[in-house]
C-alpha atoms as a PDB file:
ATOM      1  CA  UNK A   1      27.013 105.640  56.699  1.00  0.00           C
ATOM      2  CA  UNK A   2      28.340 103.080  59.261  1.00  0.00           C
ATOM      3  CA  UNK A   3      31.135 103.849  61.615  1.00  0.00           C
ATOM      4  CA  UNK A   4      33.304 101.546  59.394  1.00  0.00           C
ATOM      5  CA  UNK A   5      32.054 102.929  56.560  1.00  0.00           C
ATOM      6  CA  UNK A   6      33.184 106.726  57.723  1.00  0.00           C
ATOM      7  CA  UNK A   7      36.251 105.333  59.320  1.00  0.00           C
ATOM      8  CA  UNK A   8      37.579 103.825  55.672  1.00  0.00           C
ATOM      9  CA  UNK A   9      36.222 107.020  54.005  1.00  0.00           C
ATOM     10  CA  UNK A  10      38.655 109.481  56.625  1.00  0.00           C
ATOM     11  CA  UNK A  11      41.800 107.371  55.723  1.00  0.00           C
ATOM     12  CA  UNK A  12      40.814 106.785  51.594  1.00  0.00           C
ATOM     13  CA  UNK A  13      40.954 110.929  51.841  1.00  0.00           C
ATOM     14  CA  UNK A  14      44.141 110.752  53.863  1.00  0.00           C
ATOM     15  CA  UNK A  15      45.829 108.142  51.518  1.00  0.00           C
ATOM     16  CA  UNK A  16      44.645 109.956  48.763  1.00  0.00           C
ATOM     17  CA  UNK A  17      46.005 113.372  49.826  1.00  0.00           C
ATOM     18  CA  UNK A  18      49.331 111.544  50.838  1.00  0.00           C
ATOM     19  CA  UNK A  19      49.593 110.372  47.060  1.00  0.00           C
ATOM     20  CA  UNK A  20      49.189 113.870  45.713  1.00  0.00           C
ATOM     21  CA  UNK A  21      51.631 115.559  48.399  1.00  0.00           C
ATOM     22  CA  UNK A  22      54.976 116.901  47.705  1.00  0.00           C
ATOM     23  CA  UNK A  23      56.456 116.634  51.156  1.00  0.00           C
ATOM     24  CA  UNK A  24      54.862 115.721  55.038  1.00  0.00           C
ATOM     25  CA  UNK A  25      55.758 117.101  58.157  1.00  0.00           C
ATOM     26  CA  UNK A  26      55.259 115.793  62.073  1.00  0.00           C
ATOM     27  CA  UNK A  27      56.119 118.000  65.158  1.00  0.00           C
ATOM     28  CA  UNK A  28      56.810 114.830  67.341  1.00  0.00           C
ATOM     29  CA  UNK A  29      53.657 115.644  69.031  1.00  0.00           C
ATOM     30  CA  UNK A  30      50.377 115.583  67.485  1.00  0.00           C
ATOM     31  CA  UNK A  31      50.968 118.136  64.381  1.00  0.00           C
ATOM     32  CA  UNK A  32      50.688 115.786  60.876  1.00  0.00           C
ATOM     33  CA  UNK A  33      50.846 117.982  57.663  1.00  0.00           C
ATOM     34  CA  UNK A  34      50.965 117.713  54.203  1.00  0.00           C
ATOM     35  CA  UNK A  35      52.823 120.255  51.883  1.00  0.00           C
ATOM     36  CA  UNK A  36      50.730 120.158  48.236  1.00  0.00           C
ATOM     37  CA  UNK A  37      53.245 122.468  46.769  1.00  0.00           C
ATOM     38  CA  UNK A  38      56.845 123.462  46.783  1.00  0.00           C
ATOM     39  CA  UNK A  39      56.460 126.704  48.655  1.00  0.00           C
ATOM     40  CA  UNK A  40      54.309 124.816  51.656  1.00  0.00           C
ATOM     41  CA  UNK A  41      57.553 122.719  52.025  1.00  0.00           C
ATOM     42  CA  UNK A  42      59.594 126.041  52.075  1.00  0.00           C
ATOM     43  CA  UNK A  43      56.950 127.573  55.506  1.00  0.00           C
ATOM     44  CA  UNK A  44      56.951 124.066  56.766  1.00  0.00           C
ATOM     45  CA  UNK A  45      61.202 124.342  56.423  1.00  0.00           C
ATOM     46  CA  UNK A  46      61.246 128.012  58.021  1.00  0.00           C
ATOM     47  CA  UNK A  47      59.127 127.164  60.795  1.00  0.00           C
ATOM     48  CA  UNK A  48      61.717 124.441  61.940  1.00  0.00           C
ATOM     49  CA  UNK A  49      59.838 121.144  60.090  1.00  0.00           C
ATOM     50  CA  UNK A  50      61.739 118.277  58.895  1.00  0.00           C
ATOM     51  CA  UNK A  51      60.893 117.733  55.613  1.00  0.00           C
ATOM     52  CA  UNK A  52      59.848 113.433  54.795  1.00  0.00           C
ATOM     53  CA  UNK A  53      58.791 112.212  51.380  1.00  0.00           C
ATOM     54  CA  UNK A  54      55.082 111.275  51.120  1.00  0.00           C
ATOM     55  CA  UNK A  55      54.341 107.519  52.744  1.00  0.00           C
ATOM     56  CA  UNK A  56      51.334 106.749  54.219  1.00  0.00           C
ATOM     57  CA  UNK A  57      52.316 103.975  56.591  1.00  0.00           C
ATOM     58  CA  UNK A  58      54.548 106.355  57.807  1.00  0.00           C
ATOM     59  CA  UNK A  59      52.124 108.877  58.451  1.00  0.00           C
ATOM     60  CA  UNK A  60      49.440 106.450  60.311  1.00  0.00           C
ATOM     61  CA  UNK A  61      52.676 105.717  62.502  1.00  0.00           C
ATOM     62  CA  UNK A  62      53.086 109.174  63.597  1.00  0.00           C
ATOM     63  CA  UNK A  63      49.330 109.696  64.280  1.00  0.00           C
ATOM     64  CA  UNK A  64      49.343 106.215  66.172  1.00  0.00           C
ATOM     65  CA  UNK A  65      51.844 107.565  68.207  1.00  0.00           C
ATOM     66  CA  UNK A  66      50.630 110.997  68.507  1.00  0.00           C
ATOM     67  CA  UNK A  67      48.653 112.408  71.805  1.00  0.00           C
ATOM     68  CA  UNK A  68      45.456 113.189  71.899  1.00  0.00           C
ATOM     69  CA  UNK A  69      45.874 116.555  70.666  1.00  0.00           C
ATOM     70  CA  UNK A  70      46.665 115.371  66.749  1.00  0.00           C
ATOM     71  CA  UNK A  71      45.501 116.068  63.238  1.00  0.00           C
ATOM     72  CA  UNK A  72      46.216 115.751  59.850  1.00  0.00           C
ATOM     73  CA  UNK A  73      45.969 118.951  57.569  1.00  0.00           C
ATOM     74  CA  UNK A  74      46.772 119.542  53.747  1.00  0.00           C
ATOM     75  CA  UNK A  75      48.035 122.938  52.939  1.00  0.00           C
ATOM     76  CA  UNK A  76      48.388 124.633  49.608  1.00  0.00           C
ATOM     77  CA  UNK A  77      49.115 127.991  48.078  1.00  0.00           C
ATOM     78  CA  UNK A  78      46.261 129.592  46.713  1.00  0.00           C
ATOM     79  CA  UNK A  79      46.841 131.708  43.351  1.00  0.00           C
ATOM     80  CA  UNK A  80      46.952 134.611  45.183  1.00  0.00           C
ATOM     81  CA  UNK A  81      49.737 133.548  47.417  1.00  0.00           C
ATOM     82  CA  UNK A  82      47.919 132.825  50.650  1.00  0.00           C
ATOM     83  CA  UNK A  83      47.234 129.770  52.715  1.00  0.00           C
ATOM     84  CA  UNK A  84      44.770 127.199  52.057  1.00  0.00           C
ATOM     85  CA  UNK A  85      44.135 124.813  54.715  1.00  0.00           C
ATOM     86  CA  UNK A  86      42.150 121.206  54.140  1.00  0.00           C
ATOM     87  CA  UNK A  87      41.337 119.270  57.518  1.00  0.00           C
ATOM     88  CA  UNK A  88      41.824 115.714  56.696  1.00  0.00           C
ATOM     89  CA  UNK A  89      41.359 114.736  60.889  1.00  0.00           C
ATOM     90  CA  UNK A  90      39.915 117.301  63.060  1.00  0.00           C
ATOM     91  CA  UNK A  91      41.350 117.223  66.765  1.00  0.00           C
ATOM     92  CA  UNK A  92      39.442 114.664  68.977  1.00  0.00           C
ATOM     93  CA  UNK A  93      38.353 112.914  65.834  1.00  0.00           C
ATOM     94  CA  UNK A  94      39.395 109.447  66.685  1.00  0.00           C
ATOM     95  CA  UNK A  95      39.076 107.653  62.875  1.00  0.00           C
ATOM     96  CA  UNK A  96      40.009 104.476  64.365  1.00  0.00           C
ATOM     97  CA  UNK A  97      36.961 104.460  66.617  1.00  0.00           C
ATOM     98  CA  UNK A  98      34.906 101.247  66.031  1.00  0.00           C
ATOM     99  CA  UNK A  99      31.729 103.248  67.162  1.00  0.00           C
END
């Protein structure tokens, strides 16, 4: 797979994410998340998140803007309450790398 290929691959996954989410989150820094359920938005909430309906432009903004530091995660409830975590960017992954 080519660079471009894996770079259009990271963001079809993020887009695709983004269109099943309930609610995203940014900590102004480098923190991107995606609540997949109602009670994600609810931790996200407690823990001092705002709460933003689901736009990916919006969401490649924050992570243009974001340091080095950032990712993008998907979290869900699992059936038996806990949390399930999906890495969409890894820290130091740079998806808009052209090599």
């Amino acid at each position: 797979m080519t660079s471009s290929e894996t770079l259009s691959a990271t963001w079809a996954l993020v887009r695709e994410r983004v269109g099943q989410a309930v609610a995203m989150h940014f900590d102004g820094c480098h923190k991107i998340y995606l609540s997949m359920d109602d009670g994600q938005v609810a931790v996200f909430e407690d823990c001092g998140y705002d709460t933003h309906a689901p736009d990916f432009d919006r969401l490649r903004a924050w992570y243009a803007e974001s340091c080095d530091l950032r990712l993008v995660t998907a979290v869900s409830t699992n059936a038996d309450g806990t949390d399930d975590f999906e890495s969409l960017i890894d820290q130091f992954a740079d998806p808009d790398a052209d090599s």
